[in-house]
PDB file of N, CA and C in Angstrom:
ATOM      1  N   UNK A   1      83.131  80.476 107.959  1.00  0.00           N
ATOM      2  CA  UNK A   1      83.273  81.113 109.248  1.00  0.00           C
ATOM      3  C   UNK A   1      84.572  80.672 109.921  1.00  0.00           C
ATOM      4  N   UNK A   2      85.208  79.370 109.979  1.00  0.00           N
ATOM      5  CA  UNK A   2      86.124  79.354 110.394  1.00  0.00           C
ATOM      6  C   UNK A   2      87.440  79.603 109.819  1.00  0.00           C
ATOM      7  N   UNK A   3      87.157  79.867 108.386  1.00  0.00           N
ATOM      8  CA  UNK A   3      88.385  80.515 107.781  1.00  0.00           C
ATOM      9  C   UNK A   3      88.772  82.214 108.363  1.00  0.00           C
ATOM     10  N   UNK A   4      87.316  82.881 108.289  1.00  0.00           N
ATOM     11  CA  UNK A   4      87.564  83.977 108.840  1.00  0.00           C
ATOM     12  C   UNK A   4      87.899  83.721 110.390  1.00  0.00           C
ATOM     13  N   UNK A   5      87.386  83.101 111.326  1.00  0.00           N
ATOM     14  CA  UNK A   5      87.642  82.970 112.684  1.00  0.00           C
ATOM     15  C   UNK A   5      89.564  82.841 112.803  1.00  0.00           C
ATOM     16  N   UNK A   6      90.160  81.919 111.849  1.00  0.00           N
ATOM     17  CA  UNK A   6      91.835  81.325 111.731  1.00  0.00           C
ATOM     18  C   UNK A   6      92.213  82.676 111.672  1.00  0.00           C
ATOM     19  N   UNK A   7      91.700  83.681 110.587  1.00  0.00           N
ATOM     20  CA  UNK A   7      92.195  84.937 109.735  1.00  0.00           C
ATOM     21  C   UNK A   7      92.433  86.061 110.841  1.00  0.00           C
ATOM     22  N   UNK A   8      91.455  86.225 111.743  1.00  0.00           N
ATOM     23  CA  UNK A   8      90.976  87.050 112.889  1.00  0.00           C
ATOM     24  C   UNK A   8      91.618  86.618 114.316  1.00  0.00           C
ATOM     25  N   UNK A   9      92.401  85.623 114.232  1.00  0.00           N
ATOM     26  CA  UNK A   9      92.595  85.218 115.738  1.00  0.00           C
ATOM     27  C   UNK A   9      94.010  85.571 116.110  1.00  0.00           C
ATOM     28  N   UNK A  10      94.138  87.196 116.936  1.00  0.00           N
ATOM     29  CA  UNK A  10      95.057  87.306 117.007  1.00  0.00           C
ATOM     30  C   UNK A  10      94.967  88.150 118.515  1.00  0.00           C
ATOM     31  N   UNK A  11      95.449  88.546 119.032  1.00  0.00           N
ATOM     32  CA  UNK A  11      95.408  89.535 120.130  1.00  0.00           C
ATOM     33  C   UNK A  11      94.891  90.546 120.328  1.00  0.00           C
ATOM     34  N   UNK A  12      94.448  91.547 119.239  1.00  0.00           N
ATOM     35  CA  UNK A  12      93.932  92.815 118.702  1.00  0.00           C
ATOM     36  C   UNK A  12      93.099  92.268 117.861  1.00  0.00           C
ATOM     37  N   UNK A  13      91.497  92.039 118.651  1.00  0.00           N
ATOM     38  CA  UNK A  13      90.325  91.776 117.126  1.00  0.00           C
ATOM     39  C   UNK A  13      90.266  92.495 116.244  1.00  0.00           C
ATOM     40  N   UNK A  14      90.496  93.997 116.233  1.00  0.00           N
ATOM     41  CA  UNK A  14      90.134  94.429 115.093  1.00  0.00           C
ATOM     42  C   UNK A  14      90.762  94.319 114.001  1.00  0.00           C
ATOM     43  N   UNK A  15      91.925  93.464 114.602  1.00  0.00           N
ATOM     44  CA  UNK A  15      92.847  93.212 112.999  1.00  0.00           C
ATOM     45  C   UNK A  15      92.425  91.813 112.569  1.00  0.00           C
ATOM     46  N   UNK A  16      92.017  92.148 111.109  1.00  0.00           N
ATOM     47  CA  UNK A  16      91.997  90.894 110.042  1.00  0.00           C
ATOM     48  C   UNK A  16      92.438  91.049 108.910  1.00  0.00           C
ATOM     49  N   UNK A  17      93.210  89.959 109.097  1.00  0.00           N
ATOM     50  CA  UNK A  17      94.612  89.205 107.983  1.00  0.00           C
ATOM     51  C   UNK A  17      93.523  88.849 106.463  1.00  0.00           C
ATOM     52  N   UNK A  18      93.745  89.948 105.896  1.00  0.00           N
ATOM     53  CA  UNK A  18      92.882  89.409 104.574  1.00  0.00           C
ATOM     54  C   UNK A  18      93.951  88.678 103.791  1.00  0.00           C
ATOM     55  N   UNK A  19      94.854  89.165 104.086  1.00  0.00           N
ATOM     56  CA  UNK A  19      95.880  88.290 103.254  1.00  0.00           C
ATOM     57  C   UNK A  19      95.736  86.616 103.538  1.00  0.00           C
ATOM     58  N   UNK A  20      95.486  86.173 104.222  1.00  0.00           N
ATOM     59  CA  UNK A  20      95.309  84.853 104.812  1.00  0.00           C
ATOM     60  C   UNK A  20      93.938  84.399 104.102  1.00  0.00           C
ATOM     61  N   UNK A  21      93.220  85.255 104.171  1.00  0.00           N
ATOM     62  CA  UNK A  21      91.753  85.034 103.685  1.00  0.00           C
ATOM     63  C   UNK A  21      91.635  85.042 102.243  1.00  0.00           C
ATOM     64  N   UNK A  22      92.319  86.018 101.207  1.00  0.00           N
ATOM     65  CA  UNK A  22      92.514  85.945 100.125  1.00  0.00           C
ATOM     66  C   UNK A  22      93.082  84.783  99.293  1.00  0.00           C
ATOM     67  N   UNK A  23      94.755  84.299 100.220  1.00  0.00           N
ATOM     68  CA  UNK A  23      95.337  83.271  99.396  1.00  0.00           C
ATOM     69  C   UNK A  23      94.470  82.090  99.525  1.00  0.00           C
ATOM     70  N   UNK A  24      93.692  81.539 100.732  1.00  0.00           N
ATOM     71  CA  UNK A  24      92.735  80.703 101.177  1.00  0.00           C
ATOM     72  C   UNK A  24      91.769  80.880  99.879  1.00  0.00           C
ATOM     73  N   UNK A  25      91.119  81.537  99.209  1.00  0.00           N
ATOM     74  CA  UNK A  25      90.218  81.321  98.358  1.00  0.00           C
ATOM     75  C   UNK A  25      90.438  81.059  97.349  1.00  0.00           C
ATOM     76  N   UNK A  26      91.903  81.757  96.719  1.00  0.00           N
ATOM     77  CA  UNK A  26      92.835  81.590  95.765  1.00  0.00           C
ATOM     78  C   UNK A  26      93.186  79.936  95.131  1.00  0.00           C
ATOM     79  N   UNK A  27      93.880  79.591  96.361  1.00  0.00           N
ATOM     80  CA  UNK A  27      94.142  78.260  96.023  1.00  0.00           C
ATOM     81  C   UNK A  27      92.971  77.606  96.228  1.00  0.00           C
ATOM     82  N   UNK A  28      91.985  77.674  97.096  1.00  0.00           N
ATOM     83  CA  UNK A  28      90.787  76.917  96.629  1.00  0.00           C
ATOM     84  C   UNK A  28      90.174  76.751  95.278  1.00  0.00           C
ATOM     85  N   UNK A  29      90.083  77.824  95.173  1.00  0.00           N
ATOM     86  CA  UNK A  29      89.191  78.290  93.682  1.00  0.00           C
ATOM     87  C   UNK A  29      90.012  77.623  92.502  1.00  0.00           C
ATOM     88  N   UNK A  30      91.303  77.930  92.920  1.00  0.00           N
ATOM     89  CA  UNK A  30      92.535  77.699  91.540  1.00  0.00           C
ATOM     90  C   UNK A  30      92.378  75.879  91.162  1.00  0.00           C
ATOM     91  N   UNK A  31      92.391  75.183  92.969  1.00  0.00           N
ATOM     92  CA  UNK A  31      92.309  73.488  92.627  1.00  0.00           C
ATOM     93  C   UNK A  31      90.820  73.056  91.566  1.00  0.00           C
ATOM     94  N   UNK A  32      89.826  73.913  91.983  1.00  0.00           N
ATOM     95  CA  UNK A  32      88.330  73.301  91.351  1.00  0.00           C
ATOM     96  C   UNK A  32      89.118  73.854  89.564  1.00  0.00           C
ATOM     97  N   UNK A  33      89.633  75.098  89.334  1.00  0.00           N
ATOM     98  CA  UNK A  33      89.952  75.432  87.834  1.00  0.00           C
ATOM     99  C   UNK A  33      90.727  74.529  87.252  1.00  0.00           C
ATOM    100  N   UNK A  34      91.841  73.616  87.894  1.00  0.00           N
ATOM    101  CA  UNK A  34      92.671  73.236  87.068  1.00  0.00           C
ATOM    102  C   UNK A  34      91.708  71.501  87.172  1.00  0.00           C
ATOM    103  N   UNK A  35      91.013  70.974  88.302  1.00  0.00           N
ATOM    104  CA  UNK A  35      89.982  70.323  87.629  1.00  0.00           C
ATOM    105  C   UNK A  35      88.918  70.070  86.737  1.00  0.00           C
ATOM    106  N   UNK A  36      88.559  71.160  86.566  1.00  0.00           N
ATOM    107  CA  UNK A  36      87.110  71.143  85.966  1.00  0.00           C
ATOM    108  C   UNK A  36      87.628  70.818  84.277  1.00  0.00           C
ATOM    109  N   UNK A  37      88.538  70.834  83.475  1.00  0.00           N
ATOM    110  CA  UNK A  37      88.835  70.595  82.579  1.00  0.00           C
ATOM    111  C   UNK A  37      88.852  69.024  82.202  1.00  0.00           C
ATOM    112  N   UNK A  38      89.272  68.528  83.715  1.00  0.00           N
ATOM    113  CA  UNK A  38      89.290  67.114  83.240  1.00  0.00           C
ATOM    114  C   UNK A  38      87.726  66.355  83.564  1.00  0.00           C
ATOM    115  N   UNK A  39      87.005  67.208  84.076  1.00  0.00           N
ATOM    116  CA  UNK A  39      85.718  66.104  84.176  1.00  0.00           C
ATOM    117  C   UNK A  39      84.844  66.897  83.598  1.00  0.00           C
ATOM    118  N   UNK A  40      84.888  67.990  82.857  1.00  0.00           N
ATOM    119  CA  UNK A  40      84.131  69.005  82.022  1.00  0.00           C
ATOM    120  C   UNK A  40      82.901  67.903  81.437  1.00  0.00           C
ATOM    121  N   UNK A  41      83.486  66.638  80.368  1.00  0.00           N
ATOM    122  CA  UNK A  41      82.255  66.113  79.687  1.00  0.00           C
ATOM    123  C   UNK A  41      81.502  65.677  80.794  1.00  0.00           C
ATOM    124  N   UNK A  42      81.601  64.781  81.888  1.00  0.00           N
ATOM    125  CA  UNK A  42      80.982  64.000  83.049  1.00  0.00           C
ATOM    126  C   UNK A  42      80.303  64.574  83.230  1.00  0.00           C
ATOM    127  N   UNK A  43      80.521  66.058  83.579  1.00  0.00           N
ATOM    128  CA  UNK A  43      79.386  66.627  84.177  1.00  0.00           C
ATOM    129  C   UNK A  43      78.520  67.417  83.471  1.00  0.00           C
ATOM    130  N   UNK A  44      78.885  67.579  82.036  1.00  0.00           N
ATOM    131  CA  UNK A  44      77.684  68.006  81.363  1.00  0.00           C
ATOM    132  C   UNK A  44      76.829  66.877  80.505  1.00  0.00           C
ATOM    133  N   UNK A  45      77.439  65.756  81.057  1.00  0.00           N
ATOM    134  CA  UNK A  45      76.913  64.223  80.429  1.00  0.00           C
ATOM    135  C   UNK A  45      75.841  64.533  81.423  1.00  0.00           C
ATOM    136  N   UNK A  46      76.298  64.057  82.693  1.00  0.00           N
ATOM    137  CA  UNK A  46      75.220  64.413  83.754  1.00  0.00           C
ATOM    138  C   UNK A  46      74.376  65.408  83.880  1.00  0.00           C
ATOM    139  N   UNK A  47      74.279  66.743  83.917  1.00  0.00           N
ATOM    140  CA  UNK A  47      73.535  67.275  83.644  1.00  0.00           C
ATOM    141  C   UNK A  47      72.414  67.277  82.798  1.00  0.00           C
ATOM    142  N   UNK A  48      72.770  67.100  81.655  1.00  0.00           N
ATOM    143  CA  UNK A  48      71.714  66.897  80.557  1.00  0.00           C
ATOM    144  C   UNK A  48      70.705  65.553  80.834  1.00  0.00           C
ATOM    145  N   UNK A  49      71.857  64.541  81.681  1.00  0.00           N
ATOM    146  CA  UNK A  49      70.788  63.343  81.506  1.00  0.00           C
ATOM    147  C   UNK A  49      69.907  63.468  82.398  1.00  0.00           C
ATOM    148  N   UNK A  50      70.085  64.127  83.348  1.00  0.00           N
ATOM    149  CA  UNK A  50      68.958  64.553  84.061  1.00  0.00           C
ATOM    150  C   UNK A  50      68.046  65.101  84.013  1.00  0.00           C
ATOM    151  N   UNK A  51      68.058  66.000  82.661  1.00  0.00           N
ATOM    152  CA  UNK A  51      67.222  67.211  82.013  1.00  0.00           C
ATOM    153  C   UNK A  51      66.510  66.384  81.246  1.00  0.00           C
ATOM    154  N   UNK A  52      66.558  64.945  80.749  1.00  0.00           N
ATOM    155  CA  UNK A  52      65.820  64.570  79.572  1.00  0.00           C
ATOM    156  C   UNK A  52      64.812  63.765  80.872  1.00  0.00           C
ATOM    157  N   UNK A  53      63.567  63.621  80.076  1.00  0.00           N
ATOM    158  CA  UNK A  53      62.471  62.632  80.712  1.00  0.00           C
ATOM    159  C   UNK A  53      62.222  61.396  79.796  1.00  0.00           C
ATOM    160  N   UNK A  54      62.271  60.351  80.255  1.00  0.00           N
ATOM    161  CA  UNK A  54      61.983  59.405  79.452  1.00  0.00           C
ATOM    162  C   UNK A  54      62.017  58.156  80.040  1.00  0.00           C
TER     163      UNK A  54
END
């Protein structure tokens, strides 16, 4: 909500800056992709060990 609220805050509400809103998810999304490679095993170590009972 407050990404859209930043995106929307301009003089004329009915204008919203998707462009603002787009690159915002972009580079979000892009930092978790170029992580997830490096902790890929951790977290399917974790996962699973949670799945076993014993």
């Amino acid at each position: 909500m407050a990404l859209y609220r930043f995106a929307s805050a301009s003089p004329d509400t009915s204008i919203v800056r998707w462009n603002l809103i787009f690159a915002h998810v972009v580079l979000t999304s892009l930092t978790l992709v170029i992580a997830y490679p490096f902790v890929q095993r951790r977290i399917v170590s974790g996962l699973s060990e949670g799945a076993i009972k014993g």
